[in-house]
C-alpha atoms as a PDB file:
ATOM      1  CA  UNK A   1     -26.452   5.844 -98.865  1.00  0.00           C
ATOM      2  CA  UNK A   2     -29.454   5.675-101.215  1.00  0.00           C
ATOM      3  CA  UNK A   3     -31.389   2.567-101.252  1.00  0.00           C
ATOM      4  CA  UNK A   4     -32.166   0.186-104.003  1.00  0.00           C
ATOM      5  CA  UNK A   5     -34.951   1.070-106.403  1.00  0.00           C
ATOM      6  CA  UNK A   6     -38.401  -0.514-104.598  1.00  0.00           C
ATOM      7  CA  UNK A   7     -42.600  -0.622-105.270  1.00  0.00           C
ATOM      8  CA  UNK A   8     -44.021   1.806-101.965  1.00  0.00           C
ATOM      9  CA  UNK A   9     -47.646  -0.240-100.984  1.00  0.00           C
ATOM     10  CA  UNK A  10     -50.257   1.657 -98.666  1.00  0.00           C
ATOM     11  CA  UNK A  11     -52.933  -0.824 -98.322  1.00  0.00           C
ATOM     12  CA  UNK A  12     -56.230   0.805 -96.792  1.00  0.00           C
ATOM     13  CA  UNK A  13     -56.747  -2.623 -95.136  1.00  0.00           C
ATOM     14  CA  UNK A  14     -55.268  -5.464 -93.131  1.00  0.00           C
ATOM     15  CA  UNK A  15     -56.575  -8.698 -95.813  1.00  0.00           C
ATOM     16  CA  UNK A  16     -55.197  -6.311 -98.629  1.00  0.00           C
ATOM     17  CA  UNK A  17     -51.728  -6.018 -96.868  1.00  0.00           C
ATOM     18  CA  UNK A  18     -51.590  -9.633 -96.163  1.00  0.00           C
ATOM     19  CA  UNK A  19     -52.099 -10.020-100.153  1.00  0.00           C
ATOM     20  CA  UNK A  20     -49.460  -7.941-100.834  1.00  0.00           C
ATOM     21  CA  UNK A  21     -46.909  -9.502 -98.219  1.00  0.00           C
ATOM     22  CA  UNK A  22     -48.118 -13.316 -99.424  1.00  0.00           C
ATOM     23  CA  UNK A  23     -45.958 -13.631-102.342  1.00  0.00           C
ATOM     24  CA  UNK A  24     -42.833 -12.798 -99.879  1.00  0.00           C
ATOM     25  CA  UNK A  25     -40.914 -10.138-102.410  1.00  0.00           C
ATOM     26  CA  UNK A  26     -42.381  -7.191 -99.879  1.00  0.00           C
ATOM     27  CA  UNK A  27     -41.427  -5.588 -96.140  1.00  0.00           C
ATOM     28  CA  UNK A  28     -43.387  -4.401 -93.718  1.00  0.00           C
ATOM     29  CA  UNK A  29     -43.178  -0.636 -93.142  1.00  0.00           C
ATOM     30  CA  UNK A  30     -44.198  -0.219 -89.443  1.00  0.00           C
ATOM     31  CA  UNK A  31     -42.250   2.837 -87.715  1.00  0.00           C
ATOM     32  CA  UNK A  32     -39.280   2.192 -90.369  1.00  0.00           C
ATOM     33  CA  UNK A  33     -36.804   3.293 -87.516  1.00  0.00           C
ATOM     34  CA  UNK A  34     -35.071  -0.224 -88.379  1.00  0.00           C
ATOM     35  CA  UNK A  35     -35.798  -0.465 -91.842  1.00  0.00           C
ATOM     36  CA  UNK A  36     -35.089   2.562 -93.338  1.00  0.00           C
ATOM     37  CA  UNK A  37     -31.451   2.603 -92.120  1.00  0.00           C
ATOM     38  CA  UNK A  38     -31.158  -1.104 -93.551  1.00  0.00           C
ATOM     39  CA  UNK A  39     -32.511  -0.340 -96.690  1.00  0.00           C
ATOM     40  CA  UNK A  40     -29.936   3.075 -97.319  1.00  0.00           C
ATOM     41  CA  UNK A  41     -27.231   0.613 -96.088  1.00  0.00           C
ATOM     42  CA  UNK A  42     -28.404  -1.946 -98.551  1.00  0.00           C
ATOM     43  CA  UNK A  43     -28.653  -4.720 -95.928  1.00  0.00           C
ATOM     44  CA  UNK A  44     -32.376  -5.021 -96.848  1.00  0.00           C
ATOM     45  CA  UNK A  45     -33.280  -4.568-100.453  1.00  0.00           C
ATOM     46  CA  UNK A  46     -37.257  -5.457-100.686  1.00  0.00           C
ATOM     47  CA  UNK A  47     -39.133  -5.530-103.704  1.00  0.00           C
ATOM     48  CA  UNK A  48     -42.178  -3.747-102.158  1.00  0.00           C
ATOM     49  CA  UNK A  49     -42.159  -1.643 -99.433  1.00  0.00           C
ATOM     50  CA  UNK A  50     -45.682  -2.436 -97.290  1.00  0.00           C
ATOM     51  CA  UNK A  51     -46.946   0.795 -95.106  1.00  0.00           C
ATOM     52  CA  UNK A  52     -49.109  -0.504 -92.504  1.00  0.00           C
ATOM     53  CA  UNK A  53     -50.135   3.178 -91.446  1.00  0.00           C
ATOM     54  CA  UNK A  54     -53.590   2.953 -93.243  1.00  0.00           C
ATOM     55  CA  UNK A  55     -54.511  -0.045 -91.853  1.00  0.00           C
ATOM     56  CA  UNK A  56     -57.715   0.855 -89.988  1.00  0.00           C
ATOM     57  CA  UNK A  57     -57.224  -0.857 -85.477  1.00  0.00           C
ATOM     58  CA  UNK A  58     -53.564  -1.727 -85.746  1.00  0.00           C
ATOM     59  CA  UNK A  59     -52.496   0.918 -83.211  1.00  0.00           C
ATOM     60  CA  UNK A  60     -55.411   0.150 -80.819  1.00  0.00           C
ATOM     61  CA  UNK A  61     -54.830  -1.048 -76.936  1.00  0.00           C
ATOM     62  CA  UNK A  62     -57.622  -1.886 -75.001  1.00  0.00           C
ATOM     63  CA  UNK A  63     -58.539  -4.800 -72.519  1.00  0.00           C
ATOM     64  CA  UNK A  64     -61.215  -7.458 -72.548  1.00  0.00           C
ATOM     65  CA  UNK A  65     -61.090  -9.929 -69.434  1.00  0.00           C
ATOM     66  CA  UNK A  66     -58.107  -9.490 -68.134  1.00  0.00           C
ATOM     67  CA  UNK A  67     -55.919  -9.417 -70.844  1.00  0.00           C
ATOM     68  CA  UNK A  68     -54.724  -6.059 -72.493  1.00  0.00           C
ATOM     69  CA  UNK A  69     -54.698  -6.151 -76.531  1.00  0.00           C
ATOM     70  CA  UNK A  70     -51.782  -4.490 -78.185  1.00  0.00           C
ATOM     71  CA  UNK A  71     -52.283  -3.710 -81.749  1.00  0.00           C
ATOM     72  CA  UNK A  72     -48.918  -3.914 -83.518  1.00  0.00           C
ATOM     73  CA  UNK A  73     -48.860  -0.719 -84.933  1.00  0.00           C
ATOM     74  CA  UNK A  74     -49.032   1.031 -81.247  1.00  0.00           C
ATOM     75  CA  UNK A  75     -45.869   3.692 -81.008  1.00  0.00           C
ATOM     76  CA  UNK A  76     -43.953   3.430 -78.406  1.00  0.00           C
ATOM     77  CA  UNK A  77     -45.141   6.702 -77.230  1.00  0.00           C
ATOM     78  CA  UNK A  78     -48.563   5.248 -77.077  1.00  0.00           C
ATOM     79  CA  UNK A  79     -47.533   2.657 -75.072  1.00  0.00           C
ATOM     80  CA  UNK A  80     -45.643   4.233 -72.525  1.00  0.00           C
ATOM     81  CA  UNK A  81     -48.930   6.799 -71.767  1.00  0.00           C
ATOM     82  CA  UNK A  82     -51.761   5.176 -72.465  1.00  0.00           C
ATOM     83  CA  UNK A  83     -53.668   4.600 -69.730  1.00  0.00           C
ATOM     84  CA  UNK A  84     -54.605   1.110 -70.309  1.00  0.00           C
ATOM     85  CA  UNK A  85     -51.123   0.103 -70.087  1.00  0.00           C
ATOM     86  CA  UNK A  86     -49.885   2.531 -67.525  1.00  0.00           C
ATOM     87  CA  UNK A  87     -52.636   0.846 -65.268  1.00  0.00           C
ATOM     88  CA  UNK A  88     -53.004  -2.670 -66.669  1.00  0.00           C
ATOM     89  CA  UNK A  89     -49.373  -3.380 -67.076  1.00  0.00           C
ATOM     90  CA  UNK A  90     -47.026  -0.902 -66.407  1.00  0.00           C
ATOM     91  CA  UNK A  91     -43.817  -3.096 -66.730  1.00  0.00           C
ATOM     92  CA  UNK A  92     -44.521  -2.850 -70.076  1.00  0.00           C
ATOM     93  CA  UNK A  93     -45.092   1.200 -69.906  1.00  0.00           C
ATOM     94  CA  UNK A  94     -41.944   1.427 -68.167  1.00  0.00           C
ATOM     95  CA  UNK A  95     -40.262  -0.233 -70.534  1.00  0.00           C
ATOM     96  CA  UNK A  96     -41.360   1.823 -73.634  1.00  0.00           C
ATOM     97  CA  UNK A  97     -40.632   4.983 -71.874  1.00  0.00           C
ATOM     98  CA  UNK A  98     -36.817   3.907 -71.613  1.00  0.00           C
ATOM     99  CA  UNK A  99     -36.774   3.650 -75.483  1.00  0.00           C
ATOM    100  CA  UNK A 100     -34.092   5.689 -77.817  1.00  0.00           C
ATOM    101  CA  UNK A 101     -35.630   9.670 -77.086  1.00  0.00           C
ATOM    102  CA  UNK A 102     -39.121  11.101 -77.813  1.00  0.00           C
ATOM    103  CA  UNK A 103     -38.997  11.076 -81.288  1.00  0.00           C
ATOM    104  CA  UNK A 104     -37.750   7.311 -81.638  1.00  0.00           C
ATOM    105  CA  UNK A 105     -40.964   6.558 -79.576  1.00  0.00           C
ATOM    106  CA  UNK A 106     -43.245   9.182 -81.212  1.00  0.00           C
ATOM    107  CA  UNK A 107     -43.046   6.751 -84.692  1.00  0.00           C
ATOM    108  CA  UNK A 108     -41.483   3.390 -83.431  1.00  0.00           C
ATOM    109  CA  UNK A 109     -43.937   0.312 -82.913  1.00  0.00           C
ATOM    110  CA  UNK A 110     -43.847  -2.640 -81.107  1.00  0.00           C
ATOM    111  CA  UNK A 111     -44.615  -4.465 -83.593  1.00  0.00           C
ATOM    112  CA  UNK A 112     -42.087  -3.748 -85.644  1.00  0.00           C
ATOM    113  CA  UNK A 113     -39.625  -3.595 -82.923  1.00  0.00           C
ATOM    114  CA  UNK A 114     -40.310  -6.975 -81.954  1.00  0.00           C
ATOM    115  CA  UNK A 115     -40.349  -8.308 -85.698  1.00  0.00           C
ATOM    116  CA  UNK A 116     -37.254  -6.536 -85.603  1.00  0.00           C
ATOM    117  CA  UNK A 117     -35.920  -8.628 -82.887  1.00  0.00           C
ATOM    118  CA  UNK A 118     -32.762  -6.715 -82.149  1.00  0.00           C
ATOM    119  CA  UNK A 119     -30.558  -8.734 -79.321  1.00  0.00           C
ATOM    120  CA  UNK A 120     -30.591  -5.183 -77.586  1.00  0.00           C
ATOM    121  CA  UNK A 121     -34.180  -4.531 -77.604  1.00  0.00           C
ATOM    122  CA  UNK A 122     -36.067  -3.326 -74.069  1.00  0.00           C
ATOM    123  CA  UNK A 123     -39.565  -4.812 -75.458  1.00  0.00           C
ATOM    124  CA  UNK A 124     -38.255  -8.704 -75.315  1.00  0.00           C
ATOM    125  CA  UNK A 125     -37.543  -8.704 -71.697  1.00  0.00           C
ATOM    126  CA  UNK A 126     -40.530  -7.232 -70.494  1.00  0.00           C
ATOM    127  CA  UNK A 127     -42.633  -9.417 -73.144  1.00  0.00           C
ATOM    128  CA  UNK A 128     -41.334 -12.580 -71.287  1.00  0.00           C
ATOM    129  CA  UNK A 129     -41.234 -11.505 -68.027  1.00  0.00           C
ATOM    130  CA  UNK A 130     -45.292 -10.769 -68.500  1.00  0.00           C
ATOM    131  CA  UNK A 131     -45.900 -13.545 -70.138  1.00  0.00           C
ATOM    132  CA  UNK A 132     -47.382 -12.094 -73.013  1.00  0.00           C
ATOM    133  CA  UNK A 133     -48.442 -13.553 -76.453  1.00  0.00           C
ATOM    134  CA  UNK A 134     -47.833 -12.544 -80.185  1.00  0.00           C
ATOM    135  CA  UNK A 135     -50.865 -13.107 -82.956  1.00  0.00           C
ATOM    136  CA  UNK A 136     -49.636 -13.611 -86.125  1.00  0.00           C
ATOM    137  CA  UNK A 137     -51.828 -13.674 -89.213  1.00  0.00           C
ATOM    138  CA  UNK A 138     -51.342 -14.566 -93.111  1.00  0.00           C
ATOM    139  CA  UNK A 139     -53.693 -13.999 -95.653  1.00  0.00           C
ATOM    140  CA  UNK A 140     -55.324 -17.840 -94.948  1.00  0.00           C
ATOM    141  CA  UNK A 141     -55.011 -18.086 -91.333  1.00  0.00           C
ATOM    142  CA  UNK A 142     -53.711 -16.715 -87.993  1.00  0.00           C
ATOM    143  CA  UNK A 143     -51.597 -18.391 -85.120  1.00  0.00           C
ATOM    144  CA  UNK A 144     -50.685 -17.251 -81.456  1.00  0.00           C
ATOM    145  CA  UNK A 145     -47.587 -17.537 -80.680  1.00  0.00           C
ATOM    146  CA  UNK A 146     -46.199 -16.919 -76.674  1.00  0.00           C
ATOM    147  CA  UNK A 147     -43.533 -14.813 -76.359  1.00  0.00           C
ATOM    148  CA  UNK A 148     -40.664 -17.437 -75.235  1.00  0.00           C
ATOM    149  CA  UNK A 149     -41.015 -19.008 -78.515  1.00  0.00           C
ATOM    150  CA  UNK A 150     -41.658 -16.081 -80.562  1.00  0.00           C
ATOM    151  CA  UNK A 151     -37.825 -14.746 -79.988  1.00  0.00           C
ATOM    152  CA  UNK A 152     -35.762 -17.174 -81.648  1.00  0.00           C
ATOM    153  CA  UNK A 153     -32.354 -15.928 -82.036  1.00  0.00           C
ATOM    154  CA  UNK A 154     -30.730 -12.413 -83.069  1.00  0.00           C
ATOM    155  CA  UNK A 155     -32.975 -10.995 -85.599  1.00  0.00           C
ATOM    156  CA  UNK A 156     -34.899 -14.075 -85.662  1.00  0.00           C
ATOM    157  CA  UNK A 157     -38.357 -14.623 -84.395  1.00  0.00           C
ATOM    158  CA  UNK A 158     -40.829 -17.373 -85.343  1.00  0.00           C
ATOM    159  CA  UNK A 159     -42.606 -15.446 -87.807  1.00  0.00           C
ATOM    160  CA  UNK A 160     -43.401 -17.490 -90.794  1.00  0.00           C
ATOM    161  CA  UNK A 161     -43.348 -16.151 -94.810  1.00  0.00           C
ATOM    162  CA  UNK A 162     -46.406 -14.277 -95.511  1.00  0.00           C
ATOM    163  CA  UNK A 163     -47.070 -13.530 -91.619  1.00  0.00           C
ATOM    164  CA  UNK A 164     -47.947  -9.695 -89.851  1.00  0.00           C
ATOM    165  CA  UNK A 165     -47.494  -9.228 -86.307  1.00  0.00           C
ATOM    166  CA  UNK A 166     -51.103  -8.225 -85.600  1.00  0.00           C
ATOM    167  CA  UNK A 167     -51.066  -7.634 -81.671  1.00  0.00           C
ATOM    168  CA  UNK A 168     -49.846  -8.715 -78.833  1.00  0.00           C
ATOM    169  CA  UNK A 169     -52.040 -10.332 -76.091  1.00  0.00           C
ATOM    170  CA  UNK A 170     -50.334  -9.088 -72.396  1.00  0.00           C
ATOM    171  CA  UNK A 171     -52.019 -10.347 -69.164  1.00  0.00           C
ATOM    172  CA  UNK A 172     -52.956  -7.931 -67.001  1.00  0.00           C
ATOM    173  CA  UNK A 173     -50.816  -7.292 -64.100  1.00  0.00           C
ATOM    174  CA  UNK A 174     -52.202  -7.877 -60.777  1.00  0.00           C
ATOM    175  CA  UNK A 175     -52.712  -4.968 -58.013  1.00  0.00           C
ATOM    176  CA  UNK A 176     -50.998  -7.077 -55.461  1.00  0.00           C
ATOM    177  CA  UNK A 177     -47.454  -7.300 -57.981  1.00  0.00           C
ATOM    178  CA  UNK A 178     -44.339  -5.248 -57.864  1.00  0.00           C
ATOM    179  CA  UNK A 179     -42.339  -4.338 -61.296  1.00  0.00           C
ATOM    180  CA  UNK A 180     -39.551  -2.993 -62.908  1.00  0.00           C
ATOM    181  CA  UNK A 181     -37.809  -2.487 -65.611  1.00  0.00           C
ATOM    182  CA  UNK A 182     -33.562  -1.691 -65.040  1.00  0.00           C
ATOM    183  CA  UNK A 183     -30.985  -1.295 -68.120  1.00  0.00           C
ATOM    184  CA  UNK A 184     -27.495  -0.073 -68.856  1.00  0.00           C
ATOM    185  CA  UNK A 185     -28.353   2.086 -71.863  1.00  0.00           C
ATOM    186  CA  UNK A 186     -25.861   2.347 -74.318  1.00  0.00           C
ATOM    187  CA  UNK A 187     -24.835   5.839 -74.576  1.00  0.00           C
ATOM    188  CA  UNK A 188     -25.396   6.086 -78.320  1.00  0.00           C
ATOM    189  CA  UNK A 189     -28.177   4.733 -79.108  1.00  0.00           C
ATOM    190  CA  UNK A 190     -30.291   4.006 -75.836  1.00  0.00           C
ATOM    191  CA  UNK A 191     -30.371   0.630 -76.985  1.00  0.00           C
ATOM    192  CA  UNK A 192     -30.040  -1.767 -73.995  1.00  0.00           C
ATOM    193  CA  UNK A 193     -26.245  -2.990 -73.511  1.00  0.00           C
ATOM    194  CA  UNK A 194     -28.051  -5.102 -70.479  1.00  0.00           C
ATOM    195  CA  UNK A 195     -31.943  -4.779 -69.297  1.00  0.00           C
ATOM    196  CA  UNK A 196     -33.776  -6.870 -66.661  1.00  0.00           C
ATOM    197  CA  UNK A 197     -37.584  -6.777 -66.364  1.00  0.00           C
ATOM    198  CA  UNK A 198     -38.654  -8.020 -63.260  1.00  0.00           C
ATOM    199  CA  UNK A 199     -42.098  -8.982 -61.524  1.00  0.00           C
ATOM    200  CA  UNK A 200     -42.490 -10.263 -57.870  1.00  0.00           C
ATOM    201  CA  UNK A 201     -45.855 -10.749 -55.588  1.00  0.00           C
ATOM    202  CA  UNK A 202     -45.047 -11.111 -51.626  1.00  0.00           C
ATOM    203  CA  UNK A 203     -47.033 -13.158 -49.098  1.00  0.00           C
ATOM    204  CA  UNK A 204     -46.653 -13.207 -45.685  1.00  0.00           C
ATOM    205  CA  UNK A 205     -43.454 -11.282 -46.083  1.00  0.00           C
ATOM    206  CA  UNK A 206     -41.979 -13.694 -49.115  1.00  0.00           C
ATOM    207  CA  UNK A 207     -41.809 -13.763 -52.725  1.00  0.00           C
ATOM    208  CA  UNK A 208     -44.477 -16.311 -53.753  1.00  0.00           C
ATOM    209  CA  UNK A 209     -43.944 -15.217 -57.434  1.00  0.00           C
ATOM    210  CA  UNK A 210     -40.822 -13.878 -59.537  1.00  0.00           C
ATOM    211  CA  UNK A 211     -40.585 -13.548 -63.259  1.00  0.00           C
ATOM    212  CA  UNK A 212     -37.146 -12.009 -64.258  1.00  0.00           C
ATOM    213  CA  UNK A 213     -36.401 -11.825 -68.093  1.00  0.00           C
ATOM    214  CA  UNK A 214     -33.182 -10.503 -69.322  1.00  0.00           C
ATOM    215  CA  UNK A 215     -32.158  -8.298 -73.041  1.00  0.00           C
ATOM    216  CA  UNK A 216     -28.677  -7.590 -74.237  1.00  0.00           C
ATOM    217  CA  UNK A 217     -27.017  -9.818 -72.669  1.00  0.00           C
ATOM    218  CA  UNK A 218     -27.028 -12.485 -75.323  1.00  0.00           C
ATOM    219  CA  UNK A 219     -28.284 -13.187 -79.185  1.00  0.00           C
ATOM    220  CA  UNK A 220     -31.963 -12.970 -77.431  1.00  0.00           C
ATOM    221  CA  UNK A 221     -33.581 -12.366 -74.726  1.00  0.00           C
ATOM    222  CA  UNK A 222     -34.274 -15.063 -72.130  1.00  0.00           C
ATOM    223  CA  UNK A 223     -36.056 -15.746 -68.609  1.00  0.00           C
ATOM    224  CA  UNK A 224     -33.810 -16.937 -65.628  1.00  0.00           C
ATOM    225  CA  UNK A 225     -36.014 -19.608 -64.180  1.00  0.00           C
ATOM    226  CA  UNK A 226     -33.396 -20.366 -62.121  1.00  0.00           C
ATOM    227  CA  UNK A 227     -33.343 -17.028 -60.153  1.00  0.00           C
ATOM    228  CA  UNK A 228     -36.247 -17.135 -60.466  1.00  0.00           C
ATOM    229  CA  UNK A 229     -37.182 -20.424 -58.033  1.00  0.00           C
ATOM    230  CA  UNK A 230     -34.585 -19.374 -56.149  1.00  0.00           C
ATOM    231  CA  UNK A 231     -36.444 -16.526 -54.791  1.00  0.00           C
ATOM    232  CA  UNK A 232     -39.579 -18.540 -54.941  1.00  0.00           C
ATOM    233  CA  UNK A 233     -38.193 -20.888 -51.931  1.00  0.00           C
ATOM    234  CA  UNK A 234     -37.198 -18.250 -49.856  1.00  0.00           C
ATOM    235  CA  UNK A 235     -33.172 -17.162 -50.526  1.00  0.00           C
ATOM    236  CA  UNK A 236     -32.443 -13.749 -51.153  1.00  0.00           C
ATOM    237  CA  UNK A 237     -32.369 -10.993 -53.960  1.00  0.00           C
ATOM    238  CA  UNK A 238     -28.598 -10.874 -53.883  1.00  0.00           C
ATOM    239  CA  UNK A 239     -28.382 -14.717 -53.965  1.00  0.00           C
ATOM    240  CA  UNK A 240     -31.171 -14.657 -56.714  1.00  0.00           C
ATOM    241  CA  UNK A 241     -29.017 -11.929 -58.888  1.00  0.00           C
ATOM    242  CA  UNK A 242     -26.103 -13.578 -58.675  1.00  0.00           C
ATOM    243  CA  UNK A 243     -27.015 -16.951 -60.889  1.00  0.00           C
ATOM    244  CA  UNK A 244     -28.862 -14.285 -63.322  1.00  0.00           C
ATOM    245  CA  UNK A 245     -27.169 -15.614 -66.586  1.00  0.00           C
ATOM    246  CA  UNK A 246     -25.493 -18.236 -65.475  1.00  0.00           C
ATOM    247  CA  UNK A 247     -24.584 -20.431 -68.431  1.00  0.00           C
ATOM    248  CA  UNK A 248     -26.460 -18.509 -71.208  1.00  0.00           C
ATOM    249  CA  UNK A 249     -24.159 -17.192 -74.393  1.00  0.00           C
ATOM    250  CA  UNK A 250     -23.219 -13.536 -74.041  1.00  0.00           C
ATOM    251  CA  UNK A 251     -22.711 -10.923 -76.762  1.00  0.00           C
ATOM    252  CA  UNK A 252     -19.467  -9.126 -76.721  1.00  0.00           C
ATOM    253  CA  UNK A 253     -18.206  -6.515 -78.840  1.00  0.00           C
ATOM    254  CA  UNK A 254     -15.944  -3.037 -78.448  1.00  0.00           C
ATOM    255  CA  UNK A 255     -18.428  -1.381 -75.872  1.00  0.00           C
ATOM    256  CA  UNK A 256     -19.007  -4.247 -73.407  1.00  0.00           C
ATOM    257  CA  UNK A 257     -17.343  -7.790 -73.397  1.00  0.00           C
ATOM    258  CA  UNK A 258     -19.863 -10.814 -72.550  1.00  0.00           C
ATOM    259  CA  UNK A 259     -18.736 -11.177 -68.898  1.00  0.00           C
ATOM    260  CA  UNK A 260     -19.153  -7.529 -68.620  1.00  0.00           C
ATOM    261  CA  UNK A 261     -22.555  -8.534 -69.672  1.00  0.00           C
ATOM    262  CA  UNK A 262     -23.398 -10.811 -67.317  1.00  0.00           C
ATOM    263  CA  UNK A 263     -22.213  -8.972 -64.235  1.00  0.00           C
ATOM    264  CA  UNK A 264     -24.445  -6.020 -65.532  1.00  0.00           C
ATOM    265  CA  UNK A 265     -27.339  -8.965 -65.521  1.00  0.00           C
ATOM    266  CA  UNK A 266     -26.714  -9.215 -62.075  1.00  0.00           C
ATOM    267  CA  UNK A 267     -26.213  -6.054 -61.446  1.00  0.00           C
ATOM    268  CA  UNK A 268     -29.842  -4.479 -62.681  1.00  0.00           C
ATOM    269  CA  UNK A 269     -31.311  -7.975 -61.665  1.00  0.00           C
ATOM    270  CA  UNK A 270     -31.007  -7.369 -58.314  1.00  0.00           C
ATOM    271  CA  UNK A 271     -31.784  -3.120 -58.477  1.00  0.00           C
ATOM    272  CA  UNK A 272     -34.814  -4.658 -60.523  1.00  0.00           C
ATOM    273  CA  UNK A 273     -35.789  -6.861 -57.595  1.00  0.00           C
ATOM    274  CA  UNK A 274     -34.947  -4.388 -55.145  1.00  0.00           C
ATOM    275  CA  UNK A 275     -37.127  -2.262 -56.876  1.00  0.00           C
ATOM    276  CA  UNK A 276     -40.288  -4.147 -57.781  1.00  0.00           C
ATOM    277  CA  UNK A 277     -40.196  -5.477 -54.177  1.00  0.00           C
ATOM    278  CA  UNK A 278     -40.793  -1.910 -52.903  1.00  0.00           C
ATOM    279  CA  UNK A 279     -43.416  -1.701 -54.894  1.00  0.00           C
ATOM    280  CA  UNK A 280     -45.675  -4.691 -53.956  1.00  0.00           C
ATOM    281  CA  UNK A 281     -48.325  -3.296 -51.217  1.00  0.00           C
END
């Protein structure tokens, strides 16, 4: 289909985008791999098209004490080889590389992915799982958000009218931690019918810390803090993966029903465990 008529902005600067996107008639053109296909189905009919591609730093990741800075307009591509992230936090590497195929991730961004905030996103889980933070910014102010509050519901997020994803803020992963990121792709689109990032640090033998975050399952993505203190005080992965979802809302349609759902939770939960547990040192 051919999408309604619309005004295409290319602002040469971030203050000049937030201008245009103030008055709320206008969409953010990040990667367009979500809204393009909206737009020619006429589920999103914006006045102004706003292409963030000009806009000098957005696609920037570096890291300043201890903390690795995302900018939002970062491809996936960038993400998964960059080596600030490959070294800093590699969860979150790991998780871009399992992203749709190269040329999804060659002009997809996180920030627009996450704006996005498709129930069947792989950024989400690994966003919560590290704990990470999303700045927001309008044209009079700016506002961090973390993560668990940022997703809201499907396709909803806690952005405000007249707001841009700007970065994303991602504490460093320790040396001493184990990760990974586990999903039932969906055969069509690579989209996540289940995915489960998980992070675990061992002492003495043990889990001391475990951060398991779950996409696909539901309307949004969500940490299981109750798997997750029960591997904290000592019972075991499979007893851990087996609560994983355990009264949250499920998703269901003709591919996967939502108790198919959760038993693929539990499934990758625990290869996801399994896994990042191999990796601590």
């Amino acid at each position: 289909m051919i999408p309604n008529e619309f005004e295409y902005r290319s602002p040469a600067t971030l203050q000049e985008a937030l201008q245009l996107v103030a008055d709320g008639s206008g969409k953010i053109l990040a990667g367009g791999m979500s809204l393009i296909p909206m737009m020619k189905l006429r589920l999103a009919s914006p006045g102004n098209v706003i292409d963030l591609s000009r806009v000098p730093g957005l696609n920037q990741i570096t890291e300043a004490g201890g903390v690795v800075h995302i900018g939002a307009m970062a491809t996936h591509h960038q993400i998964e080889t960059s080596p600030v992230t490959r070294g800093r936090c590699p969860l979150l590497a790991e998780a871009a590389a399992s992203i749709g195929d190269i040329q999804v991730r060659n002009m997809g961004t996180i920030g627009g992915s996450i704006a996005h905030a498709d129930p069947a996103a792989d950024y989400p889980a690994a966003l919560l799982a590290l704990e990470a933070q999303v700045r927001l910014a309008s044209a009079n102010s700016e506002r961090t958000v973390a993560a668990a509050d940022f997703f809201q519901d499907a396709f909803t997020t806690a952005i405000e009218p007249g707001e841009i994803v700007v970065e994303l803020l991602v504490p460093a992963e320790e040396a001493s931690e184990g990760y990974k990121y586990a999903k039932a792709p969906h055969p069509a689109s690579g989209f996540a019918v289940v995915g489960v990032a998980a992070r675990v640090k061992t002492a003495n033998g043990k889990i001391s810390m475990a951060r398991i975050a779950v996409t696909g399952m539901g309307p949004r993505a969500f940490r299981d803090t109750a798997a997750e203190q029960l591997l904290e005080s000592g019972a075991s992965v499979a007893a851990a993966a087996a609560v994983v979802g355990e009264g949250q809302e499920t998703n269901s349609d003709l591919y996967a029903s939502g108790e198919y759902r959760r038993h693929l939770a539990r499934v990758h939960a625990a290869r996801a465990l399994a896994a990042a547990i191999s990796r601590t040192p």
